[in-house]
Protein backbone atom coordinates (compact mmCIF):
# COMPACT_ATOMS: atom_id res chain seq x y z
CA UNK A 1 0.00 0.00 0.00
CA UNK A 2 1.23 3.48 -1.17
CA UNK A 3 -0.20 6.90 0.38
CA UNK A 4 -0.55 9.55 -1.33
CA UNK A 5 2.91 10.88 -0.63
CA UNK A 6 4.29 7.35 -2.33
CA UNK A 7 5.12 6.25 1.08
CA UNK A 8 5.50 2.87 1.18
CA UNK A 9 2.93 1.48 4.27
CA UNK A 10 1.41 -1.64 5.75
CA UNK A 11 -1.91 -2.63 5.97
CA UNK A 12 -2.83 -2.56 10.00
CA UNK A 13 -1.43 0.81 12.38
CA UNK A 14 1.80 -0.99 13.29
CA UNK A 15 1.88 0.75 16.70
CA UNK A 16 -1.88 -0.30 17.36
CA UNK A 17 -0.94 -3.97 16.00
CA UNK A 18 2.08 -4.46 18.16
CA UNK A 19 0.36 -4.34 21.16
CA UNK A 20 -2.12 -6.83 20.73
CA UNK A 21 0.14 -9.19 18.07
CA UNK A 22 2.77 -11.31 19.23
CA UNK A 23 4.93 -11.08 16.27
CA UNK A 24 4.77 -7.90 13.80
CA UNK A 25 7.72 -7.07 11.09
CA UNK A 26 7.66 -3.49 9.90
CA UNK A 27 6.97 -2.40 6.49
CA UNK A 28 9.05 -1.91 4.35
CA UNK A 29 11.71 -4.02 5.43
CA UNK A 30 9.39 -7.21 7.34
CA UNK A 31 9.46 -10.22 5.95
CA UNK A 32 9.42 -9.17 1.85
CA UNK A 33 12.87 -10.53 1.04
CA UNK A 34 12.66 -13.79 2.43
CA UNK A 35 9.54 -14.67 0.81
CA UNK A 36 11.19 -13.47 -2.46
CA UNK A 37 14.40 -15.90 -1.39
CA UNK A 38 12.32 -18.66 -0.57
CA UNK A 39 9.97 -18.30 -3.91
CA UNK A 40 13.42 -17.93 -6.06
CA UNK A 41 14.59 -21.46 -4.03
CA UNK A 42 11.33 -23.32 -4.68
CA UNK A 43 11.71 -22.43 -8.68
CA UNK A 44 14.58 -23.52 -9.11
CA UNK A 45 14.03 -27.01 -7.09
CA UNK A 46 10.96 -27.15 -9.36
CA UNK A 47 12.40 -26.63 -12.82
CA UNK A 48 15.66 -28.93 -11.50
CA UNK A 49 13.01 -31.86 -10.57
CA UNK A 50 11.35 -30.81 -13.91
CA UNK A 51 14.46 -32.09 -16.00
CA UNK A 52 15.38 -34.79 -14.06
């Protein structure tokens, strides 16, 4: 989510959410690059399985 500045944002208040959640990563810069990481791992796997 983008405001209208272009200020990149989350989609809950993070000060709100991080009293009530247990476990809250900040945006940007939560959990973003290890999905990506794990997504580019899991491709590859798949298209190595794929030829073998």
């Amino acid at each position: 989510n983008r405001l209208d500045d272009g200020r990149l944002v989350g989609d809950v208040g993070f000060e709100a959410a991080a009293q009530r959640a247990s476990w809250i990563t900040p945006v940007p810069g939560g959990v973003g690059p290890m999905t990506v990481a794990t997504l580019m791992q899991n491709t590859l796997e798949a298209a190595q399985a794929a030829d073998a």
